[in-house]
C-alpha atoms as a PDB file:
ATOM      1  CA  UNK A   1      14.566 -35.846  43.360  1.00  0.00           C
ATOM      2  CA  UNK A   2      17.511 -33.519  44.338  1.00  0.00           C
ATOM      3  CA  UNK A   3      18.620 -31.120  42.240  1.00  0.00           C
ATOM      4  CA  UNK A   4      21.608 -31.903  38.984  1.00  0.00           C
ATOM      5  CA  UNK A   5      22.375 -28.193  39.085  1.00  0.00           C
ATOM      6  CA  UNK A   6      25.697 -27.482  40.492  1.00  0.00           C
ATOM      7  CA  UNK A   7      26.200 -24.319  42.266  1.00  0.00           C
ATOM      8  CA  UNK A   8      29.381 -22.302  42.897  1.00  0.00           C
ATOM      9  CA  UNK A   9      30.913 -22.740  46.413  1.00  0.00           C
ATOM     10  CA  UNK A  10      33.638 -20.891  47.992  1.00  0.00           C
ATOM     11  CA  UNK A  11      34.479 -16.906  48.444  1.00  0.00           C
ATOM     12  CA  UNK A  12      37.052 -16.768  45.544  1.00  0.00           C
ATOM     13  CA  UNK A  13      36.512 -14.443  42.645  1.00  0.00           C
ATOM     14  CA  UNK A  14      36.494 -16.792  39.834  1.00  0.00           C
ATOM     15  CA  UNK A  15      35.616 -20.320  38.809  1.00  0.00           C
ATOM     16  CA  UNK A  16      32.223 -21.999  38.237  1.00  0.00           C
ATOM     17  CA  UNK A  17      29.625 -19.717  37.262  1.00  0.00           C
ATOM     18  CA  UNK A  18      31.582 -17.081  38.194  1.00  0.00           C
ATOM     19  CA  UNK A  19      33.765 -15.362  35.615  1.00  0.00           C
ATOM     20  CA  UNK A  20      36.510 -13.135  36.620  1.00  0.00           C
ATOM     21  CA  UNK A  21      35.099  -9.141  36.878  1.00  0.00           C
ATOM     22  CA  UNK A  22      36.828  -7.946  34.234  1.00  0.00           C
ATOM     23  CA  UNK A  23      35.308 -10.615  32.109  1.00  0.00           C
ATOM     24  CA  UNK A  24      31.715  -9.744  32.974  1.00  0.00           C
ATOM     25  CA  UNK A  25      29.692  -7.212  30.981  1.00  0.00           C
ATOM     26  CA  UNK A  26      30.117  -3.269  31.666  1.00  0.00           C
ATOM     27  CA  UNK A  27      26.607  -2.132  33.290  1.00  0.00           C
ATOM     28  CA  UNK A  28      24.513  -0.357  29.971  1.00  0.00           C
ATOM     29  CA  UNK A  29      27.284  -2.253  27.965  1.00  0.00           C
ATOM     30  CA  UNK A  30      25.453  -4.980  25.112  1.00  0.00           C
ATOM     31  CA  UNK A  31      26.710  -8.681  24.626  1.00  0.00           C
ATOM     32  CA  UNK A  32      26.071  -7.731  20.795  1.00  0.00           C
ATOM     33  CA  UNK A  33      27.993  -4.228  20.154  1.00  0.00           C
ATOM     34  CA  UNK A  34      26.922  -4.614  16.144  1.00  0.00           C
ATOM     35  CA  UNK A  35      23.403  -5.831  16.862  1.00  0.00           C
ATOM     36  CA  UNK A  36      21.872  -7.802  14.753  1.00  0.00           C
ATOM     37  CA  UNK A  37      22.387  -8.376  11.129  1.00  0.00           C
ATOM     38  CA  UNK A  38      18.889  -7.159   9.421  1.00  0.00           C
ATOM     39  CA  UNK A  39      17.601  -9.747   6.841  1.00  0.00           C
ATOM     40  CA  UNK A  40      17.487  -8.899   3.218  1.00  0.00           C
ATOM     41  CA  UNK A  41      13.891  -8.411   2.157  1.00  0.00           C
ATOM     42  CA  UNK A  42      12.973 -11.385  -1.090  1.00  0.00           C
ATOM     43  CA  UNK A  43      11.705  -9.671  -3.613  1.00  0.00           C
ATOM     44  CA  UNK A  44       9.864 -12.750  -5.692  1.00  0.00           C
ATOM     45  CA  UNK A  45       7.659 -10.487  -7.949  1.00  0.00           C
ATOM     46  CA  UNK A  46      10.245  -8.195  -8.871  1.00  0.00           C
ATOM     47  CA  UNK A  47      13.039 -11.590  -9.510  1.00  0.00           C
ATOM     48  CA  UNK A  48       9.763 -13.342 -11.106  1.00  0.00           C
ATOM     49  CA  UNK A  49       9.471 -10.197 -13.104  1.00  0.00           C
ATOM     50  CA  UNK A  50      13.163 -10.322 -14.414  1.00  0.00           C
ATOM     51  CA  UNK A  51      13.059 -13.737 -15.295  1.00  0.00           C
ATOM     52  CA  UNK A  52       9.822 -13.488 -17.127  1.00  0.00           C
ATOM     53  CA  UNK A  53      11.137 -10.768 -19.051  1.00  0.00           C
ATOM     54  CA  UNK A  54      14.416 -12.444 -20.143  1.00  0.00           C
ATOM     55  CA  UNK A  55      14.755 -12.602 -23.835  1.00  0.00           C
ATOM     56  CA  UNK A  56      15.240 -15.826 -24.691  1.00  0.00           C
ATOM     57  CA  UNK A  57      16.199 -17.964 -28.321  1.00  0.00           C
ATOM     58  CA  UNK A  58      13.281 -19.741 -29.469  1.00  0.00           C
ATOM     59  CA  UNK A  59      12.006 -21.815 -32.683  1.00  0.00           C
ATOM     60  CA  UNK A  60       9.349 -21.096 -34.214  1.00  0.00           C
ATOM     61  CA  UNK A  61       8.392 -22.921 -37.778  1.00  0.00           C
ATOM     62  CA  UNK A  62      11.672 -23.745 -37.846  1.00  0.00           C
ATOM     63  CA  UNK A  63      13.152 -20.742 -37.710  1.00  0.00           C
ATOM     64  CA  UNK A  64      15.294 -19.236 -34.480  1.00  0.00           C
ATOM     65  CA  UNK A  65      13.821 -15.732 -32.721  1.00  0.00           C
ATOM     66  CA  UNK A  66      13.959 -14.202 -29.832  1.00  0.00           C
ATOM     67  CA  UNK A  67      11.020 -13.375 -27.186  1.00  0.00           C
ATOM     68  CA  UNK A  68      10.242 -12.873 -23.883  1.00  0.00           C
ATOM     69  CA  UNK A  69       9.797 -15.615 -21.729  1.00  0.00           C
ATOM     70  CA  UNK A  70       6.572 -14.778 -21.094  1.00  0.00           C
ATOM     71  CA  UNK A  71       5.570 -14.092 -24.578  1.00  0.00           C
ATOM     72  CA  UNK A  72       6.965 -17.421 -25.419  1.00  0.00           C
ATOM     73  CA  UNK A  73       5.327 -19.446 -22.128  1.00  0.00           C
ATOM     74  CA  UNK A  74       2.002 -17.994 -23.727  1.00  0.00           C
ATOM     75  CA  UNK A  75       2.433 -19.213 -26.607  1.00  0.00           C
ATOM     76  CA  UNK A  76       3.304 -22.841 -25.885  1.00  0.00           C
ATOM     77  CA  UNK A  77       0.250 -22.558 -23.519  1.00  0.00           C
ATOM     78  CA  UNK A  78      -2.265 -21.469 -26.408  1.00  0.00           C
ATOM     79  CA  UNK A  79      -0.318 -23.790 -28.840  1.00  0.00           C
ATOM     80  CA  UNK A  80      -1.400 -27.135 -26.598  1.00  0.00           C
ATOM     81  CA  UNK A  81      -4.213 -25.654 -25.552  1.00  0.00           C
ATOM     82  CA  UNK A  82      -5.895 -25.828 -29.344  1.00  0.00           C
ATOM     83  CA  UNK A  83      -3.943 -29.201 -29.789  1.00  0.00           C
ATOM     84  CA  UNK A  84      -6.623 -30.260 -27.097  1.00  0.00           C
ATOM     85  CA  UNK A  85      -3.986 -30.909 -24.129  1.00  0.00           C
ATOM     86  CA  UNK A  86      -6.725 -30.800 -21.156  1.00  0.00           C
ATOM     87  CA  UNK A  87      -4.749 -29.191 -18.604  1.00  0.00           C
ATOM     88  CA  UNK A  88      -3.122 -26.191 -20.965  1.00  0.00           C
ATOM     89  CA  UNK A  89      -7.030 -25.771 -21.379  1.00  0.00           C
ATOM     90  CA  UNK A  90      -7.739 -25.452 -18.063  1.00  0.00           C
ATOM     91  CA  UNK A  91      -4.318 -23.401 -17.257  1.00  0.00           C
ATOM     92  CA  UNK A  92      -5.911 -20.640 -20.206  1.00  0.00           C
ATOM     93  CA  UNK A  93      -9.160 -20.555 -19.085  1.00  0.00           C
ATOM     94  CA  UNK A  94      -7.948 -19.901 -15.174  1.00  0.00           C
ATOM     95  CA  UNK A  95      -5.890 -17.058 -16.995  1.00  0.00           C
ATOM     96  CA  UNK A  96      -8.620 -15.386 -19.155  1.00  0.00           C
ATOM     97  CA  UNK A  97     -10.957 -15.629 -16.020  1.00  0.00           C
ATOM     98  CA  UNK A  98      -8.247 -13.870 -14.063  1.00  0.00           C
ATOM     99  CA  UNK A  99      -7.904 -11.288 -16.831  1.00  0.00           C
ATOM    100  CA  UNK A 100     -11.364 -10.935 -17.004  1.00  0.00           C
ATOM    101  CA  UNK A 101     -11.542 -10.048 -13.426  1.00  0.00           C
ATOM    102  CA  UNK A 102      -8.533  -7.946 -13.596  1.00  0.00           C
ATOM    103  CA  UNK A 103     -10.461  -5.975 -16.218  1.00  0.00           C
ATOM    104  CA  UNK A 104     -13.913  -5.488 -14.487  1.00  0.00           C
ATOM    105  CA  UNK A 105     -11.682  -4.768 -11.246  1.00  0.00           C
ATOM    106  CA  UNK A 106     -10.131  -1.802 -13.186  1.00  0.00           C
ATOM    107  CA  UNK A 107     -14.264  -0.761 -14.642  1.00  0.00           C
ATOM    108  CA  UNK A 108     -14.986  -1.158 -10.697  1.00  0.00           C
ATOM    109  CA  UNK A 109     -11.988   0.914  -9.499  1.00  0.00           C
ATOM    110  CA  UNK A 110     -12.158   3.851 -12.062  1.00  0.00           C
ATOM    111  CA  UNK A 111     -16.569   3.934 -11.188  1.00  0.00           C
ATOM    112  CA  UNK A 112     -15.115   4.251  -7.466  1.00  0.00           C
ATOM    113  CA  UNK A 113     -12.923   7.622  -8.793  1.00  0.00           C
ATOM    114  CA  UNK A 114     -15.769   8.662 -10.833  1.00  0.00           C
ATOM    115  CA  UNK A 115     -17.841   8.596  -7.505  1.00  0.00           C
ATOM    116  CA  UNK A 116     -15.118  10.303  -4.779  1.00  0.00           C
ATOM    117  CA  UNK A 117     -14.984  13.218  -7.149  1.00  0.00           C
ATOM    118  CA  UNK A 118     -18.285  13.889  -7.512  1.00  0.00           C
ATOM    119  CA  UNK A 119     -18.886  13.263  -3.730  1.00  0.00           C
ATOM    120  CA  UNK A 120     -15.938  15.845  -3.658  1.00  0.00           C
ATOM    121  CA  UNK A 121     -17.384  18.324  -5.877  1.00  0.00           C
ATOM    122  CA  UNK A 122     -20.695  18.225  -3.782  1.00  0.00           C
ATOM    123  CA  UNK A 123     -18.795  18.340  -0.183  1.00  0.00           C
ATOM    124  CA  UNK A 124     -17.163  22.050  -2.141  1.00  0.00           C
ATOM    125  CA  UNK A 125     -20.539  22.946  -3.417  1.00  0.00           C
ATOM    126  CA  UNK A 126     -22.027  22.769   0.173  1.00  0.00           C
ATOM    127  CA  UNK A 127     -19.189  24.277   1.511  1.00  0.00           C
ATOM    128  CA  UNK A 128     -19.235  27.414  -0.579  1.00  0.00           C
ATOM    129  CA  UNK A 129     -23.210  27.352  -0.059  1.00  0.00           C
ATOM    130  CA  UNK A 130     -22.715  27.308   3.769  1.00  0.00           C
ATOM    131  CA  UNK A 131     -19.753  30.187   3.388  1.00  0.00           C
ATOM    132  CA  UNK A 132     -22.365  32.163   1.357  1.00  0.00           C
ATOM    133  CA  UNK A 133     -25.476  32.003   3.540  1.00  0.00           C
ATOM    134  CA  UNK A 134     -23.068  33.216   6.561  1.00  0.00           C
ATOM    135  CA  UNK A 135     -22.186  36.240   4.223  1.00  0.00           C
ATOM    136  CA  UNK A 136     -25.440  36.767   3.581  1.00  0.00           C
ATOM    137  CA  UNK A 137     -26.642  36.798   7.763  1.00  0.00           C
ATOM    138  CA  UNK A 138     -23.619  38.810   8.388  1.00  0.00           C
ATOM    139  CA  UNK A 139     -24.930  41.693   6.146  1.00  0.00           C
ATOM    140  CA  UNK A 140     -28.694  40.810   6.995  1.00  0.00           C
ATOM    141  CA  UNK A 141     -27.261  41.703  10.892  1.00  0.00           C
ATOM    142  CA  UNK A 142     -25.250  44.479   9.554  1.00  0.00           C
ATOM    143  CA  UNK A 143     -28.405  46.584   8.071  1.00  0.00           C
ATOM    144  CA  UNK A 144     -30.280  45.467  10.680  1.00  0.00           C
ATOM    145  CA  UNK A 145     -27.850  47.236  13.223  1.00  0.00           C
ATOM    146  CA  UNK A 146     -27.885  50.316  11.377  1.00  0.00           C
ATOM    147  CA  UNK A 147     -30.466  53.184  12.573  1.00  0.00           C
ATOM    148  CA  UNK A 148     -33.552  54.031   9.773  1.00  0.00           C
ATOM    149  CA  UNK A 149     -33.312  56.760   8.686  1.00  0.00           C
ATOM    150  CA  UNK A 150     -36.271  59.343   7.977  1.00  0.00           C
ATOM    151  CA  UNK A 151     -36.892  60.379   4.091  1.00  0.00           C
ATOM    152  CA  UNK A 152     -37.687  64.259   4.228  1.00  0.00           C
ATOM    153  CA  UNK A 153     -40.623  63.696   2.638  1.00  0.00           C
ATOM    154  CA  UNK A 154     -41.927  61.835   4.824  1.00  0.00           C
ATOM    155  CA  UNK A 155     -41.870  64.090   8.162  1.00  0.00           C
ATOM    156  CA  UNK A 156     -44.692  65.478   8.617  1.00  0.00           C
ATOM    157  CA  UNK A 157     -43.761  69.753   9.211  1.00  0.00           C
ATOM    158  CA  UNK A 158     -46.607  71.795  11.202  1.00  0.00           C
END
């Protein structure tokens, strides 16, 4: 099947596929001088954070207070949760297993510390043991290099 594609004919300097020169791009020159516009990074924990930490008006036993979102989400959810509502059951138990892991994650983390410094404190120990034995061969090489010398005593006069 022959080509669609139309192609430019002729010698002249413009027309069809062939804009004038002083149209054309500059050689090193960009078709975007400004580049392009850099997308704002979403910050959903820190917005989540905000939100959750919005004071907000709520009743309680009839009377109005204010609390946290949060604070007052929690509630609701421990409220139905001992009315017997099945899924705020299952919504606090998936959050005190996730605390619970939280927690031994922290017990994990801070034996992991506990460890690097005393893997630390060894690697020093070892260190200062290895700078002390080279001390101690230096002078070992030291007296060696020095002559004996001969107690008076010890010559033997004819």
């Amino acid at each position: 099947m022959p080509s669609t594609k139309k192609h430019p004919t002729g010698d002249h300097d413009g027309g069809y596929c062939r804009p004038p020169k002083a149209h054309q791009w500059k050689k090193g020159q960009s078709g975007n001088p400004k580049g392009r516009i850099a997308a704002q990074p979403l910050d959903i924990l820190a917005s989540l954070g905000r939100a959750l930490k919005r004071a907000v008006p709520i009743s309680v036993d009839g009377t109005s207070t204010k609390m946290s979102l949060m604070d007052a989400m929690t509630q609701r959810l421990v409220l139905d949760a001992a009315k017997g509502v099945p899924s705020a059951r299952r919504e606090l138990l998936k959050m005190l297993d996730f605390v619970e892991a939280l927690e031994n994650r922290t017990k994990v983390i801070n034996a992991r510390l506990v460890f690097d410094e005393e893997e630390n404190r060894m690697m020093q120990v070892a260190q200062e043991n290895r700078k002390l034995l080279a001390e101690k061969e230096a002078l070992e090489a030291e007296l060696a290099a020095q002559p004996k010398q001969v107690s008076a005593s010890s010559r033997s006069e004819p």
